[in-house]
C-alpha atoms as a PDB file:
ATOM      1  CA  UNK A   1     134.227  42.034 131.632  1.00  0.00           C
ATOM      2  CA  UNK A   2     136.789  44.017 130.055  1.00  0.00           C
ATOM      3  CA  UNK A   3     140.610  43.566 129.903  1.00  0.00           C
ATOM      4  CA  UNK A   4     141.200  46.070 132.728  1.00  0.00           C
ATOM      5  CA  UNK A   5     137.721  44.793 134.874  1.00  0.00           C
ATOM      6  CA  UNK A   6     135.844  47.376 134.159  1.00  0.00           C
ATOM      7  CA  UNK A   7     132.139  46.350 132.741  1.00  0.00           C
ATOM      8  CA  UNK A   8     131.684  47.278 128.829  1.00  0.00           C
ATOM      9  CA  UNK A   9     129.239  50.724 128.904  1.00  0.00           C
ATOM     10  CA  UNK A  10     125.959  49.669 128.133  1.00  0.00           C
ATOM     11  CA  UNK A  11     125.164  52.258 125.066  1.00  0.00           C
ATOM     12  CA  UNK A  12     121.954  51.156 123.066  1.00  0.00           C
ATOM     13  CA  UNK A  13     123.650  50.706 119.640  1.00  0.00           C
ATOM     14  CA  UNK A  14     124.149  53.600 117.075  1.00  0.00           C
ATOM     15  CA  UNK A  15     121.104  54.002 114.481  1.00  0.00           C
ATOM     16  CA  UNK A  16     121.333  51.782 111.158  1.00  0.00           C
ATOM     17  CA  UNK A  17     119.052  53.830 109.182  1.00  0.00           C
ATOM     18  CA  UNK A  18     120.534  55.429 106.281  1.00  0.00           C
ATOM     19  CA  UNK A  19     118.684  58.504 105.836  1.00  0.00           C
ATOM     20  CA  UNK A  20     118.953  59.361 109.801  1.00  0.00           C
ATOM     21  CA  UNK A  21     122.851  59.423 109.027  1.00  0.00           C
ATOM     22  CA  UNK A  22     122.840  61.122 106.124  1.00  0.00           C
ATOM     23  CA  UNK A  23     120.967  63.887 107.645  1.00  0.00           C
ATOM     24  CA  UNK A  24     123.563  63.930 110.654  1.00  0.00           C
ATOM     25  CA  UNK A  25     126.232  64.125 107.978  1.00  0.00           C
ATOM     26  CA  UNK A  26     124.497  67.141 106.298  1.00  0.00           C
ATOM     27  CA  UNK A  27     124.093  69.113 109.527  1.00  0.00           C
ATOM     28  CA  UNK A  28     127.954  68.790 110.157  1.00  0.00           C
ATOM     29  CA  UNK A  29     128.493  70.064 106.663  1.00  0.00           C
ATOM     30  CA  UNK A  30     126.132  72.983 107.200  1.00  0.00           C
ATOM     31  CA  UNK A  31     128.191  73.765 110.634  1.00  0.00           C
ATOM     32  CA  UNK A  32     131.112  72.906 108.744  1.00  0.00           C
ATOM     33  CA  UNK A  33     130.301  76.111 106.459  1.00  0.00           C
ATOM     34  CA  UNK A  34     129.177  78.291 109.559  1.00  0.00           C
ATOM     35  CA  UNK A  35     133.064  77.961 110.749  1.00  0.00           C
ATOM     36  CA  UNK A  36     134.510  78.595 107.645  1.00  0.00           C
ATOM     37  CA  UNK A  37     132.483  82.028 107.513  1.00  0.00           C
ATOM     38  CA  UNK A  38     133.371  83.093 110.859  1.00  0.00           C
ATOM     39  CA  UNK A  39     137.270  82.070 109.825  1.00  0.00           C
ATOM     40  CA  UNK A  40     136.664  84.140 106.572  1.00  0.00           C
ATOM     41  CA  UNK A  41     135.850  87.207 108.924  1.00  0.00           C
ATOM     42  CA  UNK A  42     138.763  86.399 111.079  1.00  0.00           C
ATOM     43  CA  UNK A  43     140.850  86.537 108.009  1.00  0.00           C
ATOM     44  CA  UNK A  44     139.770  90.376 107.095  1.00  0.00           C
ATOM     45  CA  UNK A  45     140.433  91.335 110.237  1.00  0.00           C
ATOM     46  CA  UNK A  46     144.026  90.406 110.718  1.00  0.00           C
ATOM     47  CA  UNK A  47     144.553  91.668 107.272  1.00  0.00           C
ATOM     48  CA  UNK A  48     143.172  95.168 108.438  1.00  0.00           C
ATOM     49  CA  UNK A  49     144.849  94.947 111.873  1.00  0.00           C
ATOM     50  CA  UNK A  50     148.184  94.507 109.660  1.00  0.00           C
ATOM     51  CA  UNK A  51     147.539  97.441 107.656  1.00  0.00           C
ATOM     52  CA  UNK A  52     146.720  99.482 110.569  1.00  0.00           C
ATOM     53  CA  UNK A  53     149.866  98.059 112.672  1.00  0.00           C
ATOM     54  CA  UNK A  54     151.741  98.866 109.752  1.00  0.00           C
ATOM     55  CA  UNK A  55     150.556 102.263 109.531  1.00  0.00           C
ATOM     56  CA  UNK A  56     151.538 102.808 113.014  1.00  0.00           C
ATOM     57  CA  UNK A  57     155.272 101.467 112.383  1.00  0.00           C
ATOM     58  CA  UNK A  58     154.329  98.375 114.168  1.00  0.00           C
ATOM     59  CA  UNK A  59     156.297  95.410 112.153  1.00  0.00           C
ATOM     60  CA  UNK A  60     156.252  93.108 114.555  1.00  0.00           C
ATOM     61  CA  UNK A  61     152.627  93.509 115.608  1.00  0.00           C
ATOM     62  CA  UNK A  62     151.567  93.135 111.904  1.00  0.00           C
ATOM     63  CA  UNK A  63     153.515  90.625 111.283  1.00  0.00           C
ATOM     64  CA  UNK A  64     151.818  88.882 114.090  1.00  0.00           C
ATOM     65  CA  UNK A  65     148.581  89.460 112.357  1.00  0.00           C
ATOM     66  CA  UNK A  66     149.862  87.941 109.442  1.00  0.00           C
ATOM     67  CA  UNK A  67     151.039  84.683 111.773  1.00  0.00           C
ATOM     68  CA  UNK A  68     147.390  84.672 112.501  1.00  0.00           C
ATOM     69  CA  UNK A  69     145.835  85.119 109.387  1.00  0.00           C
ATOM     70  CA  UNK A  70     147.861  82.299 107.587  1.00  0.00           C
ATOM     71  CA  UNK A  71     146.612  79.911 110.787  1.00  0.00           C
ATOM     72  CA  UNK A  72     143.147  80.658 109.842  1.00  0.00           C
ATOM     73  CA  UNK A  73     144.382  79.884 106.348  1.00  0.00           C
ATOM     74  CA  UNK A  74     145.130  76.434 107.028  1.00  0.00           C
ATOM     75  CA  UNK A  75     141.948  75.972 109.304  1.00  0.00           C
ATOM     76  CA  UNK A  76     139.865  76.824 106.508  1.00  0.00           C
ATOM     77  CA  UNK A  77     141.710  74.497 104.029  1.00  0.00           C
ATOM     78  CA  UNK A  78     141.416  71.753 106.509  1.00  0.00           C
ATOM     79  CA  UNK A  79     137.650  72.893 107.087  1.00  0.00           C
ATOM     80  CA  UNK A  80     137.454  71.834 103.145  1.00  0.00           C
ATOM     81  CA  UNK A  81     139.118  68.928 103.217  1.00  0.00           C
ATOM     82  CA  UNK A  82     136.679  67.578 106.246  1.00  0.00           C
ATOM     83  CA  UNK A  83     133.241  68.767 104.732  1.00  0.00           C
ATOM     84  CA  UNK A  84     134.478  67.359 100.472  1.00  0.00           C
ATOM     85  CA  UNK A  85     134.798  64.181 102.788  1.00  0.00           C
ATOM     86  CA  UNK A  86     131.651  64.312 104.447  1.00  0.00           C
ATOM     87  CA  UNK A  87     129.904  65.104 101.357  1.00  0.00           C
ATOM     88  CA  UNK A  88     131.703  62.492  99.312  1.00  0.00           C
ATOM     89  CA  UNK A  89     130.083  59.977 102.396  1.00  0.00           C
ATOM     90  CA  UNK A  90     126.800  61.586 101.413  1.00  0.00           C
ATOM     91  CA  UNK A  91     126.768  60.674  97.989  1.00  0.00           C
ATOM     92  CA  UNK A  92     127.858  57.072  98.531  1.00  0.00           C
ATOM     93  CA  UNK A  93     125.260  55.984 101.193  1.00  0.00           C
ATOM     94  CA  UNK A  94     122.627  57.955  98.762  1.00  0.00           C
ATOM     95  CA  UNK A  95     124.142  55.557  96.351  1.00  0.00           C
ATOM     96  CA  UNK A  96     123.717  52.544  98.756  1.00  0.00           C
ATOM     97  CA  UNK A  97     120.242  53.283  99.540  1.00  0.00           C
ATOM     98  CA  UNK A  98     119.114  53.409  95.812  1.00  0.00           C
ATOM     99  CA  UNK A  99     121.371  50.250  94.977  1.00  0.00           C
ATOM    100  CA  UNK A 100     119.440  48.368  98.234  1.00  0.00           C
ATOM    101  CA  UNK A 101     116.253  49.912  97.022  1.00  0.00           C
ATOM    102  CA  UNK A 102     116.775  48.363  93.350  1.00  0.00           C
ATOM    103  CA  UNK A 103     117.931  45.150  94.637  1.00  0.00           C
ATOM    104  CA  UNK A 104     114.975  45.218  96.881  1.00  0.00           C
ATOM    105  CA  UNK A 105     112.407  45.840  94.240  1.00  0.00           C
ATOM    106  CA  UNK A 106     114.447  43.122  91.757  1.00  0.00           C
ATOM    107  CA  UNK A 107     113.582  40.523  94.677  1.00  0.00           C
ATOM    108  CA  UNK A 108     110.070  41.476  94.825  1.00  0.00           C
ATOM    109  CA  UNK A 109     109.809  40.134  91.252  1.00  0.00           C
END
């Protein structure tokens, strides 16, 4: 019973196995990069809508562009802050599985 009387959810309980995760972890990297692409593209644009805006003596439309293009800015340098954390995670459980797997084998003798 929980605090508010509500029963815990019965979830089966999330998978252990290393390389299972690490795969997980790659395929949010890989859609990680898929975003930053499409924010790349959305960054090209607004610059061209800009130049066009400005071409057509629109300052405040371009400068709305702009707005937008330094907001994609910022997603994209959050975008690398999440996937160099991801694949820093990679690296250690790849380093946790070969540490288990020498400790393993040092047991065996």
């Amino acid at each position: 019973m929980n605090l508010f009387g509500r029963r815990p959810s019965s979830k089966p309980p999330a998978s252990k196995d290393p390389a299972q995760i690490i795969m997980k972890l790659r395929g949010t990297v890989e859609a990680l990069e898929k975003r930053q692409v499409h924010l790349d593209k959305q960054v090209t644009k607004q610059i061209s809508d800009a130049k066009a805006k400005m071409a057509k003596k629109d300052k405040r439309g371009a400068l709305f562009c702009l707005k937008r293009k330094k907001m994609y800015e910022g997603e994209i340098e959050k975008i690398n802050g999440a996937r160099l954390t991801l694949e820093q995670q990679i690296i250690a459980l790849e380093g946790t599985v070969t540490n288990a797997d020498t400790v393993g084998a040092m047991k065996r003798i």
